[in-house]
N, C-alpha and C. Protein backbone atom coordinates (compact mmCIF):
# COMPACT_ATOMS: atom_id res chain seq x y z
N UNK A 1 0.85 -1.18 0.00
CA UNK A 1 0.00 0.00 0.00
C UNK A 1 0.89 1.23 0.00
N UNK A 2 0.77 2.17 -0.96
CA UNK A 2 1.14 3.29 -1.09
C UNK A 2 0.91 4.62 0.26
N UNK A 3 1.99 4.77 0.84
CA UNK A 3 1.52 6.03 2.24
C UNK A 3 0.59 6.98 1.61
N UNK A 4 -0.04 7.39 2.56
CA UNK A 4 -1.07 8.33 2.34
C UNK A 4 -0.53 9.54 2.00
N UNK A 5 0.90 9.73 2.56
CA UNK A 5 1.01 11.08 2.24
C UNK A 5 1.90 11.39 0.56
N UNK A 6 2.45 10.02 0.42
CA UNK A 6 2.80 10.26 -1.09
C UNK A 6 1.98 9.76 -2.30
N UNK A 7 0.96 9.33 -1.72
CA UNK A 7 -0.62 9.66 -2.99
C UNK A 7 -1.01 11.13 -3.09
N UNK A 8 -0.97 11.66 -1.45
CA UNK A 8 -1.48 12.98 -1.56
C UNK A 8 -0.47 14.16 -1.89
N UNK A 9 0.60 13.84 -2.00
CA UNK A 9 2.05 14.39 -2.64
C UNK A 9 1.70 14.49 -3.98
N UNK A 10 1.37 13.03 -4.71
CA UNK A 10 1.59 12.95 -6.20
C UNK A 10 0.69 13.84 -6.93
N UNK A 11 -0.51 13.65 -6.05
CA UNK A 11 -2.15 14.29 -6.45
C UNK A 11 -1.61 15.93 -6.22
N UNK A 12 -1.39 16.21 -5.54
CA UNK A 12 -0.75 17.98 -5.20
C UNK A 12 -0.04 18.41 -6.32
N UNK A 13 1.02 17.29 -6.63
CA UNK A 13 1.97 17.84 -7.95
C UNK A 13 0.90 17.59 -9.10
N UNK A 14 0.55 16.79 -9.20
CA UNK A 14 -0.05 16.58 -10.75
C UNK A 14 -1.13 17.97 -10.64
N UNK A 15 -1.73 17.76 -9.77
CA UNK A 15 -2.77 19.28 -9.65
C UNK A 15 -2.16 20.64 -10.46
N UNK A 16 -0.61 20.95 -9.72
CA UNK A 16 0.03 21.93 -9.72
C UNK A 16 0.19 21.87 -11.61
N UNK A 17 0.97 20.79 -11.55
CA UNK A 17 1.73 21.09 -13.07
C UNK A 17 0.61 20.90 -14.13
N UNK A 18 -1.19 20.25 -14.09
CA UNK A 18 -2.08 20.77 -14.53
C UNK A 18 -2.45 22.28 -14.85
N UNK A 19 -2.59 22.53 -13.40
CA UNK A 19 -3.10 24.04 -13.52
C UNK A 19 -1.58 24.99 -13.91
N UNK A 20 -0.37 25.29 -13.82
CA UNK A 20 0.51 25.78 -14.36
C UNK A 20 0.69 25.15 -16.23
N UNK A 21 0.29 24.43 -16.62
CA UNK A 21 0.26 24.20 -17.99
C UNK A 21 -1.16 24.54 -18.79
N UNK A 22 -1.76 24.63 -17.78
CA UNK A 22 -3.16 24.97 -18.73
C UNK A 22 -3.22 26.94 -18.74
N UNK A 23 -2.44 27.33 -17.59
CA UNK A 23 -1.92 28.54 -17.78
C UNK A 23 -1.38 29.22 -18.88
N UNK A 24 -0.20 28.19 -18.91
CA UNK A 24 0.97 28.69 -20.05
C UNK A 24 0.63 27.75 -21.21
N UNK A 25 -0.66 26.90 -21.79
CA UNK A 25 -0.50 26.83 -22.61
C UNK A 25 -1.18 27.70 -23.88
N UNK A 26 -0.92 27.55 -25.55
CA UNK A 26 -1.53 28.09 -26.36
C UNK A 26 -1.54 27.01 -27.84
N UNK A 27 -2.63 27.33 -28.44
CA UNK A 27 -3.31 26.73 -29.16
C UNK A 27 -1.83 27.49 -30.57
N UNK A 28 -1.17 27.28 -31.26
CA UNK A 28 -0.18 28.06 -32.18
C UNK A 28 -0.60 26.71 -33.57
N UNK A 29 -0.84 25.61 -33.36
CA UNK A 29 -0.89 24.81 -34.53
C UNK A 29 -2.18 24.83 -35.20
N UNK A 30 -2.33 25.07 -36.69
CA UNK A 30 -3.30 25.50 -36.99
C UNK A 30 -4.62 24.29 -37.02
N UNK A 31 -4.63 23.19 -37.30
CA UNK A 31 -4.95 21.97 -37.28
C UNK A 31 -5.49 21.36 -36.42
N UNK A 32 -5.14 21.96 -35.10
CA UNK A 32 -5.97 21.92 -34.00
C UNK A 32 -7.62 22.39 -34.00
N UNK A 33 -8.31 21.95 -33.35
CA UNK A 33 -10.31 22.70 -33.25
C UNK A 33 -10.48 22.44 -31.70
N UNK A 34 -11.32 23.30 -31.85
CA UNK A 34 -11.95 23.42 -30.60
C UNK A 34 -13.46 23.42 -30.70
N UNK A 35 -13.53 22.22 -29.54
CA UNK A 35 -14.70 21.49 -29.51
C UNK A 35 -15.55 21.83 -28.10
N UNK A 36 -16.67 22.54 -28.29
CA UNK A 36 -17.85 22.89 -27.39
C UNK A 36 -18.31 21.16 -26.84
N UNK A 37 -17.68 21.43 -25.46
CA UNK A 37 -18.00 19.60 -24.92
C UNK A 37 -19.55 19.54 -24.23
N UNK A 38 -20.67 19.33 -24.78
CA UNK A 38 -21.88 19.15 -24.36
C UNK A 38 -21.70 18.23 -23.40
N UNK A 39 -22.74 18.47 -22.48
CA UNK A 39 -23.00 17.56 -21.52
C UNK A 39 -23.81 16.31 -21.79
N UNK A 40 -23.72 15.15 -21.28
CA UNK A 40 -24.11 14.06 -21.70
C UNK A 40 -25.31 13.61 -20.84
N UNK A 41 -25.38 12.31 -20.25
CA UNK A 41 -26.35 11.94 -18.79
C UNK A 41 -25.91 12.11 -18.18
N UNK A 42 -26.71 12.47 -17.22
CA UNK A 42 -26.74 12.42 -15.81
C UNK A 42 -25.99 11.38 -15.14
N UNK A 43 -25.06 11.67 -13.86
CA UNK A 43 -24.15 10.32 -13.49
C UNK A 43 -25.14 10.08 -12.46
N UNK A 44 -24.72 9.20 -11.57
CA UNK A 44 -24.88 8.66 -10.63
C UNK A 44 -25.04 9.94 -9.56
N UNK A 45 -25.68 10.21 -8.10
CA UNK A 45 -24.90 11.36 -7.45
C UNK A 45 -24.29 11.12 -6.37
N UNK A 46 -23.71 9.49 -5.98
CA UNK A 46 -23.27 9.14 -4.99
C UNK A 46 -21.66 10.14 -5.05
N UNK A 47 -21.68 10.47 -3.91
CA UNK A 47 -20.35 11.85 -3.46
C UNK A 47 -19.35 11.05 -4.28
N UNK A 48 -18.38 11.70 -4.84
CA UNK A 48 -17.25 11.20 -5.05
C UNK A 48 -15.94 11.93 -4.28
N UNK A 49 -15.65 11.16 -3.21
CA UNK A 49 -14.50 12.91 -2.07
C UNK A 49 -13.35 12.62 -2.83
N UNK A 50 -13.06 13.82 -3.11
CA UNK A 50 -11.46 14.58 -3.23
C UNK A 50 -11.53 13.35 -4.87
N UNK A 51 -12.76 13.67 -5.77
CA UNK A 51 -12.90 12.58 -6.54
C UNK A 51 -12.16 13.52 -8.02
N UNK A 52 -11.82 14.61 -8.01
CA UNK A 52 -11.33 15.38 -9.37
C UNK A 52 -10.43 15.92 -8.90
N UNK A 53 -9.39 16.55 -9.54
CA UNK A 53 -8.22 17.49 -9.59
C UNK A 53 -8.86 19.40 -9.67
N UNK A 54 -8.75 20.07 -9.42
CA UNK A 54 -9.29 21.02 -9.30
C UNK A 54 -9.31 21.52 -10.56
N UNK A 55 -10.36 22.07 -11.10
CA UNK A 55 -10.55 22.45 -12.39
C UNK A 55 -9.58 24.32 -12.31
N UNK A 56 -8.87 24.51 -13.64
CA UNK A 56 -8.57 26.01 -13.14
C UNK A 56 -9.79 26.39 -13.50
N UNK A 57 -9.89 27.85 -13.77
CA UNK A 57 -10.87 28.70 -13.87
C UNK A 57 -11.47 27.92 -14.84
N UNK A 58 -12.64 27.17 -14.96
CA UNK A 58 -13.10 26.58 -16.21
C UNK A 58 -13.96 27.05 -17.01
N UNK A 59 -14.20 28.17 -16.75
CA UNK A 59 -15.02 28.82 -17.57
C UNK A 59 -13.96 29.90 -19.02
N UNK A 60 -12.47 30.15 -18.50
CA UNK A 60 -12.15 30.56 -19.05
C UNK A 60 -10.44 29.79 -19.81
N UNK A 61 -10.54 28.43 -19.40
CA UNK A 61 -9.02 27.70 -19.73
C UNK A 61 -9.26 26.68 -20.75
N UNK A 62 -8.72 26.94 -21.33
CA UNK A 62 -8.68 26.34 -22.43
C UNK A 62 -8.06 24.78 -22.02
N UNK A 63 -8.57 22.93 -22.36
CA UNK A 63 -8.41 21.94 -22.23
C UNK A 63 -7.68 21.05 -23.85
N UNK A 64 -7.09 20.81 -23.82
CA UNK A 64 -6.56 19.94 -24.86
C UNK A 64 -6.53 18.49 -24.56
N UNK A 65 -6.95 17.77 -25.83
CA UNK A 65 -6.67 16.61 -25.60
C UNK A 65 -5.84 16.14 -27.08
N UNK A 66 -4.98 14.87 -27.20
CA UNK A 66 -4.23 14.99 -28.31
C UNK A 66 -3.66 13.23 -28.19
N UNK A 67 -4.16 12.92 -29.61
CA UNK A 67 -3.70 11.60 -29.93
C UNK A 67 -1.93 11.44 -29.94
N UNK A 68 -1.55 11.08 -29.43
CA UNK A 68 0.35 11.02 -29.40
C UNK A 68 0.23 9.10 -29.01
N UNK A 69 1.80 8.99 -29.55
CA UNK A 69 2.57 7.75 -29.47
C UNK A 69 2.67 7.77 -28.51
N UNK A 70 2.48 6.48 -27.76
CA UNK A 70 3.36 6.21 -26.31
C UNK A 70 3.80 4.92 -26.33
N UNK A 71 5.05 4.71 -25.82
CA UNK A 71 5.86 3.03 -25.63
C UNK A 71 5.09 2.51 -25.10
N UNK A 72 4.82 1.27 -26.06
CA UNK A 72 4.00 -0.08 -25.01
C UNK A 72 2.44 0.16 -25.49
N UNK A 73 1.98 1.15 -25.91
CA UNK A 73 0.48 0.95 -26.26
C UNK A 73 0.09 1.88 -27.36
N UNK A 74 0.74 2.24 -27.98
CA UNK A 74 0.75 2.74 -29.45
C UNK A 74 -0.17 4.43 -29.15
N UNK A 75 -0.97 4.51 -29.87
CA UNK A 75 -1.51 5.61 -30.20
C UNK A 75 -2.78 5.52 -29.35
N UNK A 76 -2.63 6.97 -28.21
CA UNK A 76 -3.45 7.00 -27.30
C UNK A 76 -4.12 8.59 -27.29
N UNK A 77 -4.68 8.90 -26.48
CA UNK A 77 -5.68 9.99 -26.12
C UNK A 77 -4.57 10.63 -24.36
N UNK A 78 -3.87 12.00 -25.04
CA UNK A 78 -3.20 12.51 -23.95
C UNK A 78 -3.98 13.50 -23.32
N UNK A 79 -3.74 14.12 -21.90
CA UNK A 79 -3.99 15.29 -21.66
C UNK A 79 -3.00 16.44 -22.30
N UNK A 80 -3.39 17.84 -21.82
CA UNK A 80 -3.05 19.11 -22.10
C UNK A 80 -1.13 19.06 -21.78
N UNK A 81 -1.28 18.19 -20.60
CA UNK A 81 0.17 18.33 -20.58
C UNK A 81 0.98 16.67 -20.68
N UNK A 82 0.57 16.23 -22.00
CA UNK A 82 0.93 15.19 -22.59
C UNK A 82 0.64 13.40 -21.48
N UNK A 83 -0.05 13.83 -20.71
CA UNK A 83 -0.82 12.79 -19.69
C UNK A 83 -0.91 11.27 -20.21
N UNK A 84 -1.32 10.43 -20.22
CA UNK A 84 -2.25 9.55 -20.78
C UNK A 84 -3.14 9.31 -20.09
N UNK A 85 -4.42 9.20 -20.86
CA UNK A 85 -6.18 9.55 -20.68
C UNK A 85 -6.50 7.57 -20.41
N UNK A 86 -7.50 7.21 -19.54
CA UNK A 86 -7.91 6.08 -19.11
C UNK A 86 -9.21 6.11 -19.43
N UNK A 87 -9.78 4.63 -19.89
CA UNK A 87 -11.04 4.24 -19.52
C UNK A 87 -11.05 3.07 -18.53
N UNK A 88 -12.36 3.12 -18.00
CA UNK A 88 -12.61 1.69 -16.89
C UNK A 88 -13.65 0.79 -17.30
N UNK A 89 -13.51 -0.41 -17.59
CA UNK A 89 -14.57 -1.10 -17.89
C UNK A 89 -15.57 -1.24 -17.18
N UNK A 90 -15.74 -1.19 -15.76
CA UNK A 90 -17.12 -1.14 -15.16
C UNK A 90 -17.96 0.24 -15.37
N UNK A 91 -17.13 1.56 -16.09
CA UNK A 91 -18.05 2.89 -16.56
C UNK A 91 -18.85 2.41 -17.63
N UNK A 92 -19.87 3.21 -18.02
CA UNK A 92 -20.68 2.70 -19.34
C UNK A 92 -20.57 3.64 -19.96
N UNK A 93 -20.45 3.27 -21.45
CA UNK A 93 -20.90 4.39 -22.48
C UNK A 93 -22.04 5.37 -22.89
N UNK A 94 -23.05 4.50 -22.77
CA UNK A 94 -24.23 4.64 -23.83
C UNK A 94 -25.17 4.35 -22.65
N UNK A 95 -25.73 5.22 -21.63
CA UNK A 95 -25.89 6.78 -21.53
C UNK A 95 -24.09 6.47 -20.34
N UNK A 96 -23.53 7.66 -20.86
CA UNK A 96 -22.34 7.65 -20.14
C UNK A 96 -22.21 7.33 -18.75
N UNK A 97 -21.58 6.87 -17.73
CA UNK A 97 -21.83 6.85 -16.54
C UNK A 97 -20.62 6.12 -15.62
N UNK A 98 -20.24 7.05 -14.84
CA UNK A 98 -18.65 6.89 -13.83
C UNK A 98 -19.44 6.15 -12.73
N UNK A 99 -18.30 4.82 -12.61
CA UNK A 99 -18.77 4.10 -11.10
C UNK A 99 -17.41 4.16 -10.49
N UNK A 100 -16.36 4.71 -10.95
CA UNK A 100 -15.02 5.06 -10.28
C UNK A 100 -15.29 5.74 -8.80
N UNK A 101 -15.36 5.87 -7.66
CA UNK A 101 -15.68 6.85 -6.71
C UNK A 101 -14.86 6.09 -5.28
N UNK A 102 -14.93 7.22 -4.29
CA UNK A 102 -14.33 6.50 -2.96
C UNK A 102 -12.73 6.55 -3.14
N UNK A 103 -12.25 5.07 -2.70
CA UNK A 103 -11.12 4.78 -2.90
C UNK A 103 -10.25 4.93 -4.26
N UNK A 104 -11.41 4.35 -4.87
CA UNK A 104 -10.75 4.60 -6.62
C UNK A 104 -10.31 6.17 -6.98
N UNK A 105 -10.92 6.71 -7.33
CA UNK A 105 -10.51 8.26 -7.49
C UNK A 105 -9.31 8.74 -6.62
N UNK A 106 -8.62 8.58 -5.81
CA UNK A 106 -7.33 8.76 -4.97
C UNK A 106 -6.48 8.14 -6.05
N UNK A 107 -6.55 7.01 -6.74
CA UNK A 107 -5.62 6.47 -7.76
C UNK A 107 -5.47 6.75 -8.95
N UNK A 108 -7.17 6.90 -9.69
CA UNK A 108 -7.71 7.34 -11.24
C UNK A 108 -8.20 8.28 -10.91
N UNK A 109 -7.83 9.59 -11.77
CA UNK A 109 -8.49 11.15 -10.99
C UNK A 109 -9.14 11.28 -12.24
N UNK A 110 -10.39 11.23 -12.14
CA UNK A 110 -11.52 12.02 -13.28
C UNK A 110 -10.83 13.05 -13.68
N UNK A 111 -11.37 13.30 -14.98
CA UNK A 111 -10.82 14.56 -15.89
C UNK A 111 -11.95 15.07 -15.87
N UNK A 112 -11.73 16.33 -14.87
CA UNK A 112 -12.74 17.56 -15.26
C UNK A 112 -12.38 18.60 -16.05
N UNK A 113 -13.28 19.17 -16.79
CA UNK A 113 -12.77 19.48 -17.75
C UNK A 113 -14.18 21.25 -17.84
N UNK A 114 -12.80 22.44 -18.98
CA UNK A 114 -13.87 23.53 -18.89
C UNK A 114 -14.57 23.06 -20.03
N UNK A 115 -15.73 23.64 -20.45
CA UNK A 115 -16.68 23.95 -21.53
C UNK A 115 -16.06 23.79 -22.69
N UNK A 116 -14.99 24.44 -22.97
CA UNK A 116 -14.45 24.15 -24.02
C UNK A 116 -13.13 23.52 -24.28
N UNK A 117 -12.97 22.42 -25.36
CA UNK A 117 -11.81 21.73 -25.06
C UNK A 117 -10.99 21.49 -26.88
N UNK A 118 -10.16 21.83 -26.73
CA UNK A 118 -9.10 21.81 -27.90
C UNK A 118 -8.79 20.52 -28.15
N UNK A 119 -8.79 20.05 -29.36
CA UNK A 119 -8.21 18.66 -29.61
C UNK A 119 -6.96 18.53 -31.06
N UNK A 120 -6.39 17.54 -30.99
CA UNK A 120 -5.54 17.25 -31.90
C UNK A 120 -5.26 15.86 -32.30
N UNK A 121 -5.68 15.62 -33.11
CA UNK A 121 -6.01 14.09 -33.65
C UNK A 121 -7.25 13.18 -33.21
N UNK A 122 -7.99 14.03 -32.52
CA UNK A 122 -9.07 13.04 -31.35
C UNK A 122 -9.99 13.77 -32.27
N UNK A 123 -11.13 13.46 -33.14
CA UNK A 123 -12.82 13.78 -33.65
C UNK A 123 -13.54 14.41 -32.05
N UNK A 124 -13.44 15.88 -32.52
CA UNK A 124 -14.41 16.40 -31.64
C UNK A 124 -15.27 16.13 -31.25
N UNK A 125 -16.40 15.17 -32.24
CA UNK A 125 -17.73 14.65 -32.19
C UNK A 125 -17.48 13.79 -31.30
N UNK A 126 -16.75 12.87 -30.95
CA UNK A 126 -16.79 12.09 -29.84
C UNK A 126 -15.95 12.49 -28.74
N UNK A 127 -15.95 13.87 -28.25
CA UNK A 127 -15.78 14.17 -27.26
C UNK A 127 -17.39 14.13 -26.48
N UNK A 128 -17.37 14.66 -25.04
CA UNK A 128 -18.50 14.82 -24.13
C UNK A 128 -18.32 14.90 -22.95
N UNK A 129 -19.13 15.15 -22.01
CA UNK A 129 -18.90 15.21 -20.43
C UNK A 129 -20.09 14.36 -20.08
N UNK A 130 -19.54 14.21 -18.57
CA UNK A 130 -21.08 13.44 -18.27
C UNK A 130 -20.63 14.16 -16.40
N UNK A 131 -21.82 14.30 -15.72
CA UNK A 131 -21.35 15.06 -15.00
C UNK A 131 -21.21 14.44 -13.77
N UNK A 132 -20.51 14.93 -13.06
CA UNK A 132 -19.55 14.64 -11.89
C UNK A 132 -19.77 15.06 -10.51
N UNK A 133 -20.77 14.85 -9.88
CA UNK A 133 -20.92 15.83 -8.28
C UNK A 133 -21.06 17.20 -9.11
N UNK A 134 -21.88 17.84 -10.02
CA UNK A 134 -21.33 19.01 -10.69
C UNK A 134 -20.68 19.82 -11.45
N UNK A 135 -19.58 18.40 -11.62
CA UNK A 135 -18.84 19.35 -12.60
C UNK A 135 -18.53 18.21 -13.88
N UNK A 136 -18.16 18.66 -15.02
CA UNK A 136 -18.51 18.32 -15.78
C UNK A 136 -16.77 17.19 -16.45
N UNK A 137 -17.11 15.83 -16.25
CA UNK A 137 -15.68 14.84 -16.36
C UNK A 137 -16.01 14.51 -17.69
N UNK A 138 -15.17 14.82 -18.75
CA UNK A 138 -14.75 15.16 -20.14
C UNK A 138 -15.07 12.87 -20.26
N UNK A 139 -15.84 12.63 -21.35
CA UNK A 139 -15.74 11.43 -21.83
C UNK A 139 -15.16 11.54 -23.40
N UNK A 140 -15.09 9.97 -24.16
CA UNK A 140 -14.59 10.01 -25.06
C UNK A 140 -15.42 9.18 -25.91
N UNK A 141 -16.14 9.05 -26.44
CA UNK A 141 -17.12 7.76 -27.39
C UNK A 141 -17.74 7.70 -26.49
N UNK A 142 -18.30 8.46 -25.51
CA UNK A 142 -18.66 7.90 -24.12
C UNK A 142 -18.27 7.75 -22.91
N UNK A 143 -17.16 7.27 -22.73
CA UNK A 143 -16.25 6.63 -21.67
C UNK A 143 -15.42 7.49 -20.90
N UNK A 144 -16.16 7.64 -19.88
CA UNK A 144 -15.77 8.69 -18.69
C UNK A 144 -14.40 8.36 -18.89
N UNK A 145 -13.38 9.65 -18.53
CA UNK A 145 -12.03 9.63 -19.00
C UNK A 145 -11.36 9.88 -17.64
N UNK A 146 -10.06 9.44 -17.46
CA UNK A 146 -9.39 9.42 -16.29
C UNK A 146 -7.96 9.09 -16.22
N UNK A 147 -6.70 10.01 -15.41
CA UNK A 147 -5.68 10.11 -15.22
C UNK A 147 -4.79 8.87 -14.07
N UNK A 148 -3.85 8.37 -14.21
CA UNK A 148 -3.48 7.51 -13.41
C UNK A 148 -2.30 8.30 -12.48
N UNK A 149 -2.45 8.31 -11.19
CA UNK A 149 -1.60 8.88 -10.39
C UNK A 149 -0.25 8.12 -10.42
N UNK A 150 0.01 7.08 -10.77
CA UNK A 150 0.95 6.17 -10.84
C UNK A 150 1.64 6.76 -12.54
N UNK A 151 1.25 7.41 -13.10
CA UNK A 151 2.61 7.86 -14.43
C UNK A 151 2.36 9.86 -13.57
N UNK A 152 3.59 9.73 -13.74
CA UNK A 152 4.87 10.66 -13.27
C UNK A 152 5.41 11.51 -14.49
N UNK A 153 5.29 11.32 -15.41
CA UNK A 153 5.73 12.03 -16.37
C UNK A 153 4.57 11.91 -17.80
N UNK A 154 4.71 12.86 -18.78
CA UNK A 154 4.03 12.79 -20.09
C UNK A 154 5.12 11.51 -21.08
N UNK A 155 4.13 10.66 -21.50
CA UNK A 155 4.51 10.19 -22.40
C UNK A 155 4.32 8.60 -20.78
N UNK A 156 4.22 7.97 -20.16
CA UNK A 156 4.05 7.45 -19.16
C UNK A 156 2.65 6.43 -19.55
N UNK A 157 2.69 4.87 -19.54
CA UNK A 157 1.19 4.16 -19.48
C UNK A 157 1.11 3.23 -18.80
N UNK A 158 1.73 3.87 -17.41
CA UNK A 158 1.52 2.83 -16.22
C UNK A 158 0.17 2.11 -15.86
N UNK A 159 -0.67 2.46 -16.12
CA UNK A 159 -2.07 2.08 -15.76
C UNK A 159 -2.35 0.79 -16.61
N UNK A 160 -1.40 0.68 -17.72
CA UNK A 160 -2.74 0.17 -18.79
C UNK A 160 -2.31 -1.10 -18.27
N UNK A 161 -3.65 -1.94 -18.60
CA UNK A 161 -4.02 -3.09 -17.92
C UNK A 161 -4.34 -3.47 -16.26
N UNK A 162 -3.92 -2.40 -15.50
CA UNK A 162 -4.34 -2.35 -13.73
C UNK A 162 -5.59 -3.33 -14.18
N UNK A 163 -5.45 -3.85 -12.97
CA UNK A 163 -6.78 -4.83 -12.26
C UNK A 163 -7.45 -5.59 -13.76
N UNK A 164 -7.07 -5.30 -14.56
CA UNK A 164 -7.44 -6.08 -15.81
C UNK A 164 -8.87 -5.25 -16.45
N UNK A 165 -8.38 -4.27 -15.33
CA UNK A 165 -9.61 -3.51 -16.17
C UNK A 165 -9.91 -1.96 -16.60
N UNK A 166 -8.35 -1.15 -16.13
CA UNK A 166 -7.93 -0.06 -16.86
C UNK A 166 -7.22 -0.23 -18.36
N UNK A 167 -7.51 0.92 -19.31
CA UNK A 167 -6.86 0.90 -20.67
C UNK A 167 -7.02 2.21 -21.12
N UNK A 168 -5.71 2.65 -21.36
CA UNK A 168 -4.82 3.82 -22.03
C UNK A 168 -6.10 3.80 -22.94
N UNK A 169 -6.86 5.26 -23.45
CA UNK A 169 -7.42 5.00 -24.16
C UNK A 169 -7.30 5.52 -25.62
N UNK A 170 -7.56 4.69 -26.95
CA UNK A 170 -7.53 5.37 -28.17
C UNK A 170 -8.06 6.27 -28.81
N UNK A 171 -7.82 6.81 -29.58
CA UNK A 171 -8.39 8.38 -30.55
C UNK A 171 -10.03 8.32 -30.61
N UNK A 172 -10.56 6.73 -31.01
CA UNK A 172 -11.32 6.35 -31.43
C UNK A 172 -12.39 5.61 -30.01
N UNK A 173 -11.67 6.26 -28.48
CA UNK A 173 -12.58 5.49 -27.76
C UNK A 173 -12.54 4.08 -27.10
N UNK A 174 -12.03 3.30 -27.91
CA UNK A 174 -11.46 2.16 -27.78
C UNK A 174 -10.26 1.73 -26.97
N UNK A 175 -9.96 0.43 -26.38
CA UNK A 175 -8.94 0.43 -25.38
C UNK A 175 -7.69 0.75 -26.41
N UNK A 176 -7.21 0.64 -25.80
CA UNK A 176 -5.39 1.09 -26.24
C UNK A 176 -4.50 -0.38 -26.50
N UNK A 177 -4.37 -1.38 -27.30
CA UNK A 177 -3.66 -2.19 -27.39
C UNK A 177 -1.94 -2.52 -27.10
N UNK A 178 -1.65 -2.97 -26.12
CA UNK A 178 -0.28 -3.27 -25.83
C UNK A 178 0.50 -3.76 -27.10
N UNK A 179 1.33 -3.06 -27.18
CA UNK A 179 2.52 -3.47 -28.15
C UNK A 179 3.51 -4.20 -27.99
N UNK A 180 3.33 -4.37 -26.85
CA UNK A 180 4.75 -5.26 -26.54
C UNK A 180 5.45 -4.40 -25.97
C-alpha cells in the first residue's frame, strides 16, 4: 500500500503542473479545433471525495486533448500536458456513466474538464462530459475519461491493464492495445 502522504504528494503535484500548464499553454498549430464539450447523462450522485483534480478557472481555460505515441500501447488519447487519458470497464458508455468513486478516485483522478476543449487528432464529435458531483468529467465515445496517479511524467502508461480492467485509451474510444 502506497503512504497516504505520497498519494497525496503525487495528487498535489499533478494538480500543480495541470493548472501551471493549462496557464501557459496556447493553441499556435493550426490543425488543431476546438470542440464545445456538451453535456451528456446524468451520473450517478453518490459523493465522489477529493474525486477530481481542481478544475482552473473553467469557464475561461482552455483543455486539450491529443492523440500522441506512447511506448507499449501505441496511439493513445493525452492530456493538455501530454498525460495519458484512461477508460474503466465497469463505466458505461451509452448513456455515459462513472462508477469510479471512494477509494478509486485517490488512484484514477476524473478529468474535469472547462466547456471548451481543444483537440488534436481526437474527432471532436466524440468528445462529451457526463457530470460529476457538478462538474462536468470530459468522456470520449462515451467513456468517462481518467488520469493515473501512478505515471509521473508525459509520455508514461503505467495504468494500462491495472486490475485487468484499466486501458490507455484510443483516438477512437477504444482500449489502447499493448505493443509489446
Amino acid at each position: 500500500m502506497i503512504p497516504r502522504r505520497i498519494v497525496l504528494s503525487l495528487v498535489a503535484g499533478l494538480a500543480s503542473t495541470l493548472l501551471l500548464g493549462a496557464c501557459g499553454s496556447s493553441n499556435s498549430a493550426g490543425s488543431d479545433s476546438t470542440a464545445a464539450v456538451a453535456p451528456a447523462a446524468s451520473a450517478p450522485t453518490t459523493p465522489a471525495a477529493a474525486a477530481s483534480t481542481p478544475a482552473a478557472d473553467a469557464t475561461t481555460t482552455a483543455y486539450t486533448v491529443t492523440a500522441r505515441a506512447v511506448d507499449g500501447v501505441g496511439t493513445v488519447v493525452t492530456d493538455s500536458n501530454g498525460m495519458t487519458l484512461y477508460r474503466y470497464d465497469k463505466d458505461e458508455p451509452s448513456p455515459s456513466k462513472w462508477t469510479c468513486k471512494g477509494a478509486c478516485v485517490k488512484t484514477w483522478i476524473p478529468v474535469i474538464v472547462p466547456e471548451s476543449v481543444q483537440t488534436s487528432g481526437v474527432a471532436k464529435s466524440l468528445l462529451g462530459t457526463v457530470h460529476r458531483d457538478g462538474q462536468p468529467q470530459l468522456t470520449l465515445a462515451g467513456w468517462p475519461l481518467y488520469r493515473y496517479v501512478g505515471d509521473t511524467a508525459a509520455g508514461q502508461a503505467n495504468g494500462q491493464g491495472k486490475d485487468g480492467a484499466w486501458h490507455a485509451v484510443a483516438p477512437t474510444g477504444e482500449k489502447a492495445a499493448a505493443t509489446g
